[in-house]
C-alpha atoms as a PDB file:
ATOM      1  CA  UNK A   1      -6.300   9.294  54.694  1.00  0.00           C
ATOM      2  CA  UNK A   2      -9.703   8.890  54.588  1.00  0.00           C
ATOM      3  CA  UNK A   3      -9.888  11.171  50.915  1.00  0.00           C
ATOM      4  CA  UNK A   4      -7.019   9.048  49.601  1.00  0.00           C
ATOM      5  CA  UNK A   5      -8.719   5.788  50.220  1.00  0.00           C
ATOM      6  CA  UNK A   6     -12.436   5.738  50.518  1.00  0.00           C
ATOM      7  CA  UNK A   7     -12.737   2.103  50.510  1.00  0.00           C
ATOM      8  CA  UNK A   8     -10.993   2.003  54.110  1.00  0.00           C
ATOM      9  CA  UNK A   9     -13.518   4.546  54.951  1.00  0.00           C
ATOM     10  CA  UNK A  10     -17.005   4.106  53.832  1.00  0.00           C
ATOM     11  CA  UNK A  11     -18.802   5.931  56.621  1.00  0.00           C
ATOM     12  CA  UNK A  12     -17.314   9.234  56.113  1.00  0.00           C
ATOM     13  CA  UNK A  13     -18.123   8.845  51.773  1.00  0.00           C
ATOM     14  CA  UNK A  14     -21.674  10.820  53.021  1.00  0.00           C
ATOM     15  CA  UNK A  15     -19.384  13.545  54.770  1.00  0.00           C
ATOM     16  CA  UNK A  16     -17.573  14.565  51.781  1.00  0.00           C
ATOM     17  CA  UNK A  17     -17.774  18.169  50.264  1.00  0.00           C
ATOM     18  CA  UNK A  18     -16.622  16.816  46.656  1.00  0.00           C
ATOM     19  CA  UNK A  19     -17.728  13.236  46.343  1.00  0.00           C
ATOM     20  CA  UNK A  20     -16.662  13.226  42.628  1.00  0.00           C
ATOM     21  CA  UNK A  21     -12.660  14.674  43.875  1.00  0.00           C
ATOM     22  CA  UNK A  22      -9.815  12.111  43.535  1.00  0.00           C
ATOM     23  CA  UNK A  23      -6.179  11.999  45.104  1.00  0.00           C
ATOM     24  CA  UNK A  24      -3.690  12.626  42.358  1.00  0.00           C
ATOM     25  CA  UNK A  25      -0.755  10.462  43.919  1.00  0.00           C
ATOM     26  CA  UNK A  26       1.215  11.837  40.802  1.00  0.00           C
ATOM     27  CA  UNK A  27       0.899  15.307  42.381  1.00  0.00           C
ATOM     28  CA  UNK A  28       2.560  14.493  45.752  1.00  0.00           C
ATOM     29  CA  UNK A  29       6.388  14.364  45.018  1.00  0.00           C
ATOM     30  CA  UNK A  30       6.198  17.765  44.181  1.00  0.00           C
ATOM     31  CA  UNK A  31       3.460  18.407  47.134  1.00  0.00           C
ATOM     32  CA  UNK A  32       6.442  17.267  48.994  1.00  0.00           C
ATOM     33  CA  UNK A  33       9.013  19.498  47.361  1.00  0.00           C
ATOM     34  CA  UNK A  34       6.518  22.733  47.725  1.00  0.00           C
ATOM     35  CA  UNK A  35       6.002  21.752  52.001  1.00  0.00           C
ATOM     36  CA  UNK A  36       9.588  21.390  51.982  1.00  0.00           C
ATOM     37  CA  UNK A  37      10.639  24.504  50.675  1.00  0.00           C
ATOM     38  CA  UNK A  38       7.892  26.219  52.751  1.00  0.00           C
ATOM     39  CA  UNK A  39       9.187  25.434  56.155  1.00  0.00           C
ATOM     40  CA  UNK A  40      12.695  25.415  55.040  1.00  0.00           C
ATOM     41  CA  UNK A  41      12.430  29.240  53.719  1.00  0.00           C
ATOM     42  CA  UNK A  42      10.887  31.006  56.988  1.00  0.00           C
ATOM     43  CA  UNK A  43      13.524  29.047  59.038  1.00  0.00           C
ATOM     44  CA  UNK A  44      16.431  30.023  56.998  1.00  0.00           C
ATOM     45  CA  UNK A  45      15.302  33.608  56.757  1.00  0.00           C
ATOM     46  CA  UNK A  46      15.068  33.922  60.555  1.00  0.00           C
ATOM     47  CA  UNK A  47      18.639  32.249  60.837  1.00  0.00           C
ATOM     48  CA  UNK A  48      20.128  35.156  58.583  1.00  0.00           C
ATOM     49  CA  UNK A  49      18.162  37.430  60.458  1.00  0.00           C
ATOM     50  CA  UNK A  50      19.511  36.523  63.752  1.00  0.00           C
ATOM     51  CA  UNK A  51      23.093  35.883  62.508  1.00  0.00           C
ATOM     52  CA  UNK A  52      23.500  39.124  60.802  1.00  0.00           C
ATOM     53  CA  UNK A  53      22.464  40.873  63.872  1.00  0.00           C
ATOM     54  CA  UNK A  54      24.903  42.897  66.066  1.00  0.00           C
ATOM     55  CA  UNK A  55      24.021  40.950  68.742  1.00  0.00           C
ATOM     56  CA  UNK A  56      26.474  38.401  70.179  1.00  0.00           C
ATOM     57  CA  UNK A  57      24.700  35.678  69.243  1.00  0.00           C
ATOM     58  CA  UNK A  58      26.867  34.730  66.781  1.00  0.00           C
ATOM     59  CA  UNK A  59      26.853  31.018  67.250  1.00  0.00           C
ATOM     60  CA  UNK A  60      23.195  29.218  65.549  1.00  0.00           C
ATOM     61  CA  UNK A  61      22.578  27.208  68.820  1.00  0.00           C
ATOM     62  CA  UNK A  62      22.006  30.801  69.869  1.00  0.00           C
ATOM     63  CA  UNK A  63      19.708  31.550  67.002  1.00  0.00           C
ATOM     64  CA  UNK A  64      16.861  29.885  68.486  1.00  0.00           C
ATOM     65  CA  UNK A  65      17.367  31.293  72.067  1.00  0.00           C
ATOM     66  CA  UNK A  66      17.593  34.677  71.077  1.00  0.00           C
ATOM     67  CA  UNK A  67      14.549  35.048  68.874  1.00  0.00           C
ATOM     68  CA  UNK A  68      12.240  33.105  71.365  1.00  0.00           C
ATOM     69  CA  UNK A  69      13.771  35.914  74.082  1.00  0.00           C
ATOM     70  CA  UNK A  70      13.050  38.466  72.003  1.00  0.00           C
ATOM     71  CA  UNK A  71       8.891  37.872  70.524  1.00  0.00           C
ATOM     72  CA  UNK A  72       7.923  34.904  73.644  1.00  0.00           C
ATOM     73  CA  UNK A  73       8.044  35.199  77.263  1.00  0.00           C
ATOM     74  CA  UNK A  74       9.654  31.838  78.836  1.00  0.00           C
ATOM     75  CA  UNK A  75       9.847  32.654  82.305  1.00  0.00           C
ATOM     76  CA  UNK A  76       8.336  30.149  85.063  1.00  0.00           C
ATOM     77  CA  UNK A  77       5.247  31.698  86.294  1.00  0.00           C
ATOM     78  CA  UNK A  78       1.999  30.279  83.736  1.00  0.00           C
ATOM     79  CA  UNK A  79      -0.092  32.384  82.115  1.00  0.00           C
ATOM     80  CA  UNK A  80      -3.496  32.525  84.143  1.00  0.00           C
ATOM     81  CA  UNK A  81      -6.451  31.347  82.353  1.00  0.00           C
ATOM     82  CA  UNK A  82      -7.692  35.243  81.633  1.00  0.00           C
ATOM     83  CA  UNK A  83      -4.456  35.902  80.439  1.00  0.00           C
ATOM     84  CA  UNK A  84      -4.624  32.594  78.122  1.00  0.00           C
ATOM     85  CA  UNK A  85      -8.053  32.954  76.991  1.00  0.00           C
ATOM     86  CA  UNK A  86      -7.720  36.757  76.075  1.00  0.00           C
ATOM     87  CA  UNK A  87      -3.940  36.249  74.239  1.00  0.00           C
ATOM     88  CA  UNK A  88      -5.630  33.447  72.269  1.00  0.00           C
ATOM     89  CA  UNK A  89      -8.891  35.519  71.234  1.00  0.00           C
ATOM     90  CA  UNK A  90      -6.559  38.517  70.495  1.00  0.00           C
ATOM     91  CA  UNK A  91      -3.998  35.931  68.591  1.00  0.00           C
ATOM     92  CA  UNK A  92      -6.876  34.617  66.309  1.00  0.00           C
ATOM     93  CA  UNK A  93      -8.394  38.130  65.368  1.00  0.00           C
ATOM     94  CA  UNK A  94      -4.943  39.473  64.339  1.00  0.00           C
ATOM     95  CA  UNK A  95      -4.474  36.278  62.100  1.00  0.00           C
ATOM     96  CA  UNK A  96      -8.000  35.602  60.631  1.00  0.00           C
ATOM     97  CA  UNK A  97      -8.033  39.462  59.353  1.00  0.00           C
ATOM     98  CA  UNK A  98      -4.765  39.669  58.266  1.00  0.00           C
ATOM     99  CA  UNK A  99      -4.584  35.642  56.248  1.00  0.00           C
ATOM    100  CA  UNK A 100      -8.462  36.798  54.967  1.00  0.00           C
ATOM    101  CA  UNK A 101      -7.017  40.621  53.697  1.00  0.00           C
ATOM    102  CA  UNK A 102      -4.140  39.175  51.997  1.00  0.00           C
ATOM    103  CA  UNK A 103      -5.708  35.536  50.845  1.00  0.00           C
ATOM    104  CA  UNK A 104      -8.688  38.494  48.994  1.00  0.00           C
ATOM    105  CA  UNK A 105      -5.530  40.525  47.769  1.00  0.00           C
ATOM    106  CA  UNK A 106      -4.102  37.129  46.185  1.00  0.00           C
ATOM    107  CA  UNK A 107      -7.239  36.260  44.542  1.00  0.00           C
ATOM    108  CA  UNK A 108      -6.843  39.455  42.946  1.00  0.00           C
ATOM    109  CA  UNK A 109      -5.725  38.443  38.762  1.00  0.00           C
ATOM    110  CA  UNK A 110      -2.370  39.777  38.904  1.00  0.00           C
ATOM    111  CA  UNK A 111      -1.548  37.911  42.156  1.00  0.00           C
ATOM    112  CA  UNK A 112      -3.864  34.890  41.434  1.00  0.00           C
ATOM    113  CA  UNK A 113      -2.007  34.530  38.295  1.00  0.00           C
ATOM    114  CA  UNK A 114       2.043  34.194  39.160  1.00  0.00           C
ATOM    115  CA  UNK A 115       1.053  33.358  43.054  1.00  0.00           C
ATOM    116  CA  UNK A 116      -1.916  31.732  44.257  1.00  0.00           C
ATOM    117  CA  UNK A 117      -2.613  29.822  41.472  1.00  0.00           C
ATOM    118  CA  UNK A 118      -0.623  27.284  42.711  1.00  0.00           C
ATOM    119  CA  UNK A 119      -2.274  26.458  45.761  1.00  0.00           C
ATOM    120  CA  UNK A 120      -5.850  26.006  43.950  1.00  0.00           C
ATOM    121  CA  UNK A 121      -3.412  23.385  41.579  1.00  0.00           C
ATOM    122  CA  UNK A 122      -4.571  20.880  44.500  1.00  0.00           C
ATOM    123  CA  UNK A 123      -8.129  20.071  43.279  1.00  0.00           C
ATOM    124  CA  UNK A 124      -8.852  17.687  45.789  1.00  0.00           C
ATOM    125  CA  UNK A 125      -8.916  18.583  49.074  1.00  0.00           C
ATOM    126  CA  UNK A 126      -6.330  16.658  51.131  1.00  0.00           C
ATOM    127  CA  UNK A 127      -4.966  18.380  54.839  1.00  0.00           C
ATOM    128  CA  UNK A 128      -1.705  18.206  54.017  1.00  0.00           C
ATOM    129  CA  UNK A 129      -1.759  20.283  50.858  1.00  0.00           C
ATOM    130  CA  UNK A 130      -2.926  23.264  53.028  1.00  0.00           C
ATOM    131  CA  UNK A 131       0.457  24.666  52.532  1.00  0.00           C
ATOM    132  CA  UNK A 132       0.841  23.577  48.684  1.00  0.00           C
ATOM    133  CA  UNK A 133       1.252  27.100  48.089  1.00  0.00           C
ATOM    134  CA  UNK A 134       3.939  29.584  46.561  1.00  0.00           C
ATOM    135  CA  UNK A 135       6.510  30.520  49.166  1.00  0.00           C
ATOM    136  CA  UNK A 136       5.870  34.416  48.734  1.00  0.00           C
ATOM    137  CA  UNK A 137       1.926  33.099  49.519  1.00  0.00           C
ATOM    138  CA  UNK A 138       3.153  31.513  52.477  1.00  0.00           C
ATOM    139  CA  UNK A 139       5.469  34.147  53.734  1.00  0.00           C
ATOM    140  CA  UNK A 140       2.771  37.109  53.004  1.00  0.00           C
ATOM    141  CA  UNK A 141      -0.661  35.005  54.030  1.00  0.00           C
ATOM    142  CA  UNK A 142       0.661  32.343  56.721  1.00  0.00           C
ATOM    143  CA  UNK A 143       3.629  33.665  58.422  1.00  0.00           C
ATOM    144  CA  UNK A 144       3.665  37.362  58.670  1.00  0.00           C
ATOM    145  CA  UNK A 145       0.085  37.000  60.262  1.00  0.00           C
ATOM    146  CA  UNK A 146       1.127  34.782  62.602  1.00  0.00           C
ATOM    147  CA  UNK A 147       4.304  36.675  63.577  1.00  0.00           C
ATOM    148  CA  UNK A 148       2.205  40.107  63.835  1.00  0.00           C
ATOM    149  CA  UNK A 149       0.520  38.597  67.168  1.00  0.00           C
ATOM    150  CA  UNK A 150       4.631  38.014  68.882  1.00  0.00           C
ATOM    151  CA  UNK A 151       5.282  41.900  67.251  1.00  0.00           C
ATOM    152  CA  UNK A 152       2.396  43.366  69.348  1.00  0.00           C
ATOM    153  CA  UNK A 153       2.145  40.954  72.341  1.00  0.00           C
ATOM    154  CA  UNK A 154       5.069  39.078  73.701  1.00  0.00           C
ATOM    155  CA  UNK A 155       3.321  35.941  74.566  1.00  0.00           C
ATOM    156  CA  UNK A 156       3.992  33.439  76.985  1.00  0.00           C
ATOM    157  CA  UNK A 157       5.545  30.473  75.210  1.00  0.00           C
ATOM    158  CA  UNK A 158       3.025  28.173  76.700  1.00  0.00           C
ATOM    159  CA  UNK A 159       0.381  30.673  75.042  1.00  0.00           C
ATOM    160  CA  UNK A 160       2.338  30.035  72.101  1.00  0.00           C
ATOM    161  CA  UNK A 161       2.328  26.526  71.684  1.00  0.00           C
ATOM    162  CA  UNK A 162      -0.995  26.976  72.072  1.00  0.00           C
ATOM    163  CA  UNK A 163      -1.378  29.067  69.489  1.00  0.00           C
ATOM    164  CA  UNK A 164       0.488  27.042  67.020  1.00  0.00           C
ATOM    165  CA  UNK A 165      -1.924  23.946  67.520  1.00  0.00           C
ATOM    166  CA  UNK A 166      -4.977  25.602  67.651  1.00  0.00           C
ATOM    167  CA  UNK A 167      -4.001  26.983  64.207  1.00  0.00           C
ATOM    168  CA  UNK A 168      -2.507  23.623  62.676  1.00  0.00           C
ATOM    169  CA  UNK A 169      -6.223  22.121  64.108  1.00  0.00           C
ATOM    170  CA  UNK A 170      -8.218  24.509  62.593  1.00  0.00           C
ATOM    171  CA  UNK A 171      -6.143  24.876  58.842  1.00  0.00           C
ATOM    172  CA  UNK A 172      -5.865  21.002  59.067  1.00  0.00           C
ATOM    173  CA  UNK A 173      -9.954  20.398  59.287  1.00  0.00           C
ATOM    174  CA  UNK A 174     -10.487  22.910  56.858  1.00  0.00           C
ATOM    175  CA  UNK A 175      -8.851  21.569  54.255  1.00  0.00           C
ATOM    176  CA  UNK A 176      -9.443  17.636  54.664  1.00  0.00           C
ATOM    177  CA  UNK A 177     -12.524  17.835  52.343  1.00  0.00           C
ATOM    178  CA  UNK A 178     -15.087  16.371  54.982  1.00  0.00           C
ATOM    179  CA  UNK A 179     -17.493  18.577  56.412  1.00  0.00           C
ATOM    180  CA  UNK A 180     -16.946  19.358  59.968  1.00  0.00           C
ATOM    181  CA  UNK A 181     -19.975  20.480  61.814  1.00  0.00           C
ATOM    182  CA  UNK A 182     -18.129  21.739  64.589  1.00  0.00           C
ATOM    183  CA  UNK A 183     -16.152  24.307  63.109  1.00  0.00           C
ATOM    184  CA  UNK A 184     -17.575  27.741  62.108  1.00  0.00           C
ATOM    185  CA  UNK A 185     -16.363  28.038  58.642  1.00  0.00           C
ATOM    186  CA  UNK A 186     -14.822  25.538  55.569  1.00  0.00           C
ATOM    187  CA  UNK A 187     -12.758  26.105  53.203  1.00  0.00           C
ATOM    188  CA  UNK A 188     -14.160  24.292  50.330  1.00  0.00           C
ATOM    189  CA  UNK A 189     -18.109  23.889  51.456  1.00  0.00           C
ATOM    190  CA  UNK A 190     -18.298  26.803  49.116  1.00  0.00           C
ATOM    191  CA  UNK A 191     -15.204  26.782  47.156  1.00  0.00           C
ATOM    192  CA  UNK A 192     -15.915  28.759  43.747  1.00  0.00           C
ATOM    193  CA  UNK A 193     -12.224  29.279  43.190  1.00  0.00           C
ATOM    194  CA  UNK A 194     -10.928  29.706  39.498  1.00  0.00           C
ATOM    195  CA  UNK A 195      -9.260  26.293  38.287  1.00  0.00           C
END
């Protein structure tokens, strides 16, 4: 908000990373159709998934029940803080190497070329246009890291939800274009990306 309309703003103008970066409203529509088909896609290939499975589950209110049974613990006891603290730590490791090995394997020409390209499309940088990106780019660099975590630990679903915000937080601040103090690493503080 605060990118798109600096006059509203004027006290975080001396935070920016790229003072000279504009919103290109023109871009959003299809900003809009990219986001779309990247959280319809994962969603529809988990539905097939689960409905092609000899399970009988055959019904999609199931869908959801079953998968969560299978990768996420849901029963009442809480996770103890140890067990909290130590499923997050181990979540974030298993993420950060596996979205930094494959986001260096898509800046790679071949890749960079017919897949990433389109996320660095986005010159400005704007939160929600962290997932402006190619749905193979999101299945290979923001999904399947995510997912690997439920493969090898079965969390509990509180640790989970947990999980999913402390990502969104994190992607979310990194790509807003202000410089956050608080966080360890941006995005764009030293973005040398190809155009």
């Amino acid at each position: 908000m605060a990118q798109a309309f600096p006059s509203f703003f004027p006290f975080m103008q001396n935070l920016k990373l790229q003072k000279d970066t504009k919103v290109e409203f023109s871009k959003i529509p299809k900003l809009m159709v990219v986001l779309a088909c990247n959280t319809l896609l994962p969603l529809l290939g988990i539905v097939i998934q689960n409905l092609s499975s000899k399970s009988n589950y055959l019904r999609f209110e199931n869908v959801g029940n079953e998968l969560i049974s299978r990768y996420v613990k849901t029963g009442r006891r809480l996770p103890s803080f140890l067990e909290l603290s130590s499923d997050s730590f181990l979540f974030m490791m298993i993420y950060e190497v596996l979205f930094h090995t494959s986001h260096r394997i898509l800046h790679f020409p071949i890749f960079y070329k017919y897949i990433h390209k389109l996320h660095h499309e986005w010159n400005a940088p704007v939160s929600i246009a962290a997932a402006y990106a190619h749905p193979v780019e999101n299945l290979v660099s923001n999904v399947l890291p995510a997912f690997a975590f439920l493969y090898i630990r079965k969390p509990h679903i509180v640790s989970l939800n947990l999980f999913v915000a402390q990502g969104l937080a994190q992607t979310l601040i990194e790509h807003c274009g202000f410089e956050c103090k608080y966080f360890f690493f941006n995005h764009f503080s030293k973005n040398k990306c190809k155009k």
